[in-house]
N, C-alpha and C. Protein backbone atom coordinates (compact mmCIF):
# COMPACT_ATOMS: atom_id res chain seq x y z
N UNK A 1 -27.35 19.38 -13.26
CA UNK A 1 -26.88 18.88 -11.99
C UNK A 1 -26.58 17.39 -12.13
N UNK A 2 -25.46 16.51 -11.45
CA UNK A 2 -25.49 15.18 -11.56
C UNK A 2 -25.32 14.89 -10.28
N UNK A 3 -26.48 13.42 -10.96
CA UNK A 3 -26.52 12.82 -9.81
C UNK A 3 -25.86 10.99 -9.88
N UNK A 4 -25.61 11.16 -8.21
CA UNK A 4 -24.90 9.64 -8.64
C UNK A 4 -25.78 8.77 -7.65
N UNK A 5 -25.90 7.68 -8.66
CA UNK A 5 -26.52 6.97 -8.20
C UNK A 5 -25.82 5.63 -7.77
N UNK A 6 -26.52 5.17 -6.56
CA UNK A 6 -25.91 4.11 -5.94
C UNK A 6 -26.51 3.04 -5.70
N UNK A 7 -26.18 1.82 -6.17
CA UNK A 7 -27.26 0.33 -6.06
C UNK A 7 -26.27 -0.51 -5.73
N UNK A 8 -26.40 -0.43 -4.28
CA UNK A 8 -25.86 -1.30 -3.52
C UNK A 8 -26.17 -3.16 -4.10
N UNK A 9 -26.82 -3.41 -4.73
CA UNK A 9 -27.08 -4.78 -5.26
C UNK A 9 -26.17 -4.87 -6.04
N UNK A 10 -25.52 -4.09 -6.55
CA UNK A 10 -24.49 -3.95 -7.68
C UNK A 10 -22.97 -3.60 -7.39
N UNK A 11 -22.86 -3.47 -6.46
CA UNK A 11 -21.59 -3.26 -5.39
C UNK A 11 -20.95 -4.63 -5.29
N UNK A 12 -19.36 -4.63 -5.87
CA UNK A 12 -18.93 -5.87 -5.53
C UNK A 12 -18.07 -6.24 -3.59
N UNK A 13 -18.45 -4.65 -3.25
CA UNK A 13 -18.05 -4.91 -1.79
C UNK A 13 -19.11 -4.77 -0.76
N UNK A 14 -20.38 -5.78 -1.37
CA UNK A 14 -21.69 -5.87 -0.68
C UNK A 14 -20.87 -6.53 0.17
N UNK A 15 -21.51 -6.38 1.28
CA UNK A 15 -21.47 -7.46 2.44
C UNK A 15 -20.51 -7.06 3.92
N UNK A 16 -19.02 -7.38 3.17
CA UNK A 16 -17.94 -6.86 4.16
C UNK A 16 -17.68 -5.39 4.44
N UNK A 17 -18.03 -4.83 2.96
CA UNK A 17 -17.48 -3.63 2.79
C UNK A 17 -18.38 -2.32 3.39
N UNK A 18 -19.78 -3.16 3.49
CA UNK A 18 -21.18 -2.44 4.30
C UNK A 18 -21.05 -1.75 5.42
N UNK A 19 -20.67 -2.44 6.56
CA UNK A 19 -20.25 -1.85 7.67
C UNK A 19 -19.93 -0.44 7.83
N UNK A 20 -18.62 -0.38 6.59
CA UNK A 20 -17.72 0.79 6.51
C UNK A 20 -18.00 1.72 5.48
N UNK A 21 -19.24 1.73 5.23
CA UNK A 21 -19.16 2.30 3.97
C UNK A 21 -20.93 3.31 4.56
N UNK A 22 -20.38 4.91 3.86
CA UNK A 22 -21.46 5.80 4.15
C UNK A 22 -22.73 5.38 4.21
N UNK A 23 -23.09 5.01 3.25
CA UNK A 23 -24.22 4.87 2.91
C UNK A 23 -25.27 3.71 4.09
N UNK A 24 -24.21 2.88 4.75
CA UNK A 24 -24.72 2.27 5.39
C UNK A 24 -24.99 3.10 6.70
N UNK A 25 -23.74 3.87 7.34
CA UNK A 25 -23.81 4.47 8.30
C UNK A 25 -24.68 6.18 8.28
N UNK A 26 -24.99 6.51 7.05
CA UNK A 26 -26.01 7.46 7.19
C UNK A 26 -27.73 6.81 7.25
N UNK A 27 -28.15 6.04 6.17
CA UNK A 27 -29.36 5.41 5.79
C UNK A 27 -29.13 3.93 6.38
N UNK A 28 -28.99 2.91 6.91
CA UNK A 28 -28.75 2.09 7.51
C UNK A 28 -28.71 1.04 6.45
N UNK A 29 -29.35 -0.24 6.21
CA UNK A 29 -28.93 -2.00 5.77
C UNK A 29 -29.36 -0.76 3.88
N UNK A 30 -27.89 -1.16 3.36
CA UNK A 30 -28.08 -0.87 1.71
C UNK A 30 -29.46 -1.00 1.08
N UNK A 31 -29.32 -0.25 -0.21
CA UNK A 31 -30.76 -0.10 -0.83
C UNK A 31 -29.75 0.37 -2.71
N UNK A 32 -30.83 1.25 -3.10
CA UNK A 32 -30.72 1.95 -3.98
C UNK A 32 -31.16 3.25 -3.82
N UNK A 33 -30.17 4.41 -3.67
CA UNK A 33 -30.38 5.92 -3.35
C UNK A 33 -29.90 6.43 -4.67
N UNK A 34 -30.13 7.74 -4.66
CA UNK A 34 -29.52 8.59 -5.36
C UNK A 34 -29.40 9.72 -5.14
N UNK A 35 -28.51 10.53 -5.37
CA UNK A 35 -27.58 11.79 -4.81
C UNK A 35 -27.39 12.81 -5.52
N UNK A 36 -28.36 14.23 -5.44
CA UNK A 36 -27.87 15.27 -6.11
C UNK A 36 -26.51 15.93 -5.96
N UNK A 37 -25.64 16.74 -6.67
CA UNK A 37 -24.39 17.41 -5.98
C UNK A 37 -23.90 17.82 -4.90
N UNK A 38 -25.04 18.45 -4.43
CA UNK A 38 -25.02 19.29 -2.70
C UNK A 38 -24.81 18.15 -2.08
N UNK A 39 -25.10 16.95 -2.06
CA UNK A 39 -25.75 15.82 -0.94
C UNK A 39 -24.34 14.86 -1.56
N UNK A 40 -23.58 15.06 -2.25
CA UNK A 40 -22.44 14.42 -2.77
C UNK A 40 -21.62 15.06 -2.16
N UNK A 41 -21.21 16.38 -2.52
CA UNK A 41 -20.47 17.02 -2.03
C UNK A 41 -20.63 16.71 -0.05
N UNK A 42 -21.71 17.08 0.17
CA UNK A 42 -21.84 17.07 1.58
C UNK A 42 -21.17 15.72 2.45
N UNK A 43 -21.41 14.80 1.69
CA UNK A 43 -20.91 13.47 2.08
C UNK A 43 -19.10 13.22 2.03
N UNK A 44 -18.82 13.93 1.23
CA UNK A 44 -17.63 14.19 1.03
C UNK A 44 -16.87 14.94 2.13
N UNK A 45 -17.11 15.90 2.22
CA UNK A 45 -16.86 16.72 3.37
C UNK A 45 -16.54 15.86 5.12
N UNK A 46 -18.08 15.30 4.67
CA UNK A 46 -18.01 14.86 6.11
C UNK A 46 -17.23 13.36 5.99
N UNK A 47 -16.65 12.89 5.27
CA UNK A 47 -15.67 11.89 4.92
C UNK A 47 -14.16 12.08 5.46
N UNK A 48 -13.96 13.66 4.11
CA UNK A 48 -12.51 14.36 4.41
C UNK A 48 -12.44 14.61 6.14
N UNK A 49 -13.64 14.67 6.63
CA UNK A 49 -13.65 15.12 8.35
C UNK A 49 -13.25 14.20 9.09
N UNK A 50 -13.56 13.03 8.34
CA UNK A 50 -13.44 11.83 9.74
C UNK A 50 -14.51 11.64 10.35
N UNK A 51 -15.44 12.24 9.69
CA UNK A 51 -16.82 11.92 10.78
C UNK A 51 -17.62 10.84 10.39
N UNK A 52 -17.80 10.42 9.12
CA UNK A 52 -18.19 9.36 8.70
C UNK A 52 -17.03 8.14 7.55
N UNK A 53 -17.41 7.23 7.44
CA UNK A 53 -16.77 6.83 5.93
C UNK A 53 -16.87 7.09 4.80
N UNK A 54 -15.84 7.01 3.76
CA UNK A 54 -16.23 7.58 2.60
C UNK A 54 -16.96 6.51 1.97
N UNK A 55 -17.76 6.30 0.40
CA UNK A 55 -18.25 5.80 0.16
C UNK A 55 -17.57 4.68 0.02
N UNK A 56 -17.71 3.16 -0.49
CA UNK A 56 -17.19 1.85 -0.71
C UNK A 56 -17.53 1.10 -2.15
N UNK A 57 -18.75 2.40 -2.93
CA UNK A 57 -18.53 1.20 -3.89
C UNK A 57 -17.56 0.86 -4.72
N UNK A 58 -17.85 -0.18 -5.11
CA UNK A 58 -16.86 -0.77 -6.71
C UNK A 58 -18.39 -1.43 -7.13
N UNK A 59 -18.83 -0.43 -7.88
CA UNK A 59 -19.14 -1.21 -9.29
C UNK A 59 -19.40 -2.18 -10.10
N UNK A 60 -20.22 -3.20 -10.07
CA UNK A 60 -19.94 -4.52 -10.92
C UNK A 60 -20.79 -4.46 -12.65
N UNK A 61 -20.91 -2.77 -12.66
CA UNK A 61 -21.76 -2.45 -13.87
C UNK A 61 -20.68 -1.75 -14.86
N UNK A 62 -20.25 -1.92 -15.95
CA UNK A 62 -19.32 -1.00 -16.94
C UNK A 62 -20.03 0.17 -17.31
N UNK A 63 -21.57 0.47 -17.41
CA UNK A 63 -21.83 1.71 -17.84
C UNK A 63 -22.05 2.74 -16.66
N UNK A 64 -21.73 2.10 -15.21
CA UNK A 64 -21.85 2.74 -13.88
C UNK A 64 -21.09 4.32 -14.26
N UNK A 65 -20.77 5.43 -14.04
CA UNK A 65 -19.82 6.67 -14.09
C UNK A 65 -19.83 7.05 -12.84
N UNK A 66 -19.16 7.40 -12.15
CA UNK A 66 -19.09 8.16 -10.67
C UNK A 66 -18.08 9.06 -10.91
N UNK A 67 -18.49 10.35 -10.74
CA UNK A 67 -17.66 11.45 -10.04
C UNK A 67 -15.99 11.22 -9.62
N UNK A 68 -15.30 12.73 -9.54
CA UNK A 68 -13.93 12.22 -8.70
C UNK A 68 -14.88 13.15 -7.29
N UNK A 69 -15.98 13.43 -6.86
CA UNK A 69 -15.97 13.98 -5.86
C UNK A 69 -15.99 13.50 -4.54
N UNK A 70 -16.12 11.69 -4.57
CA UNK A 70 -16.08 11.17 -3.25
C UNK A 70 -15.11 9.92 -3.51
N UNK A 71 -14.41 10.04 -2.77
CA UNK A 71 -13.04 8.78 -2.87
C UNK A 71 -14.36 7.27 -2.90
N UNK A 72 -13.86 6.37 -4.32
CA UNK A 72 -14.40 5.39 -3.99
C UNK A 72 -13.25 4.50 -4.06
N UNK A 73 -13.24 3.57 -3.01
CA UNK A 73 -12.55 2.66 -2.65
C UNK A 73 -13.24 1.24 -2.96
C-alpha cells in the first residue's frame, strides 16, 4: 500500500497556499500527516467534487515522490 506523506514544513506554498489547501481545511493549522491509499483516494474524490480543495503541496525536498492520484498544484 502507499502512503503519501505530507510535511507541511517542507511545502514551498506554506503560508498563502494554507488557506486553500486540503489538508488545512480537513485537519486545521498544517502539521505532518500521512495518508494510506483509501484516505488519498478519498481526498481526491472529494476534490474532483468541489467539496473541498485539492491538495497544495510543492515540495522543497528532491527525494519527496507523490502519486498522480491527487492534483498537486
Amino acid at each position: 500500500m502507499t502512503t503519501l506523506h505530507v510535511d507541511c514544513d517542507g511545502c514551498a506554498a506554506r503560508g498563502p497556499g494554507c488557506a486553500d489547501c486540503v489538508i488545512s481545511v480537513l485537519l486545521g493549522p498544517p502539521g505532518d500527516v500521512d495518508f494510506e491509499g483509501p484516505e488519498v483516494e478519498a481526498m481526491a474524490v472529494l476534490a474532483d467534487a468541489g467539496l473541498v480543495p485539492p491538495l497544495r503541496l510543492v515540495s522543497t525536498r528532491r527525494d519527496h515522490h507523490l502519486g498522480d492520484i491527487l492534483k498537486v498544484v
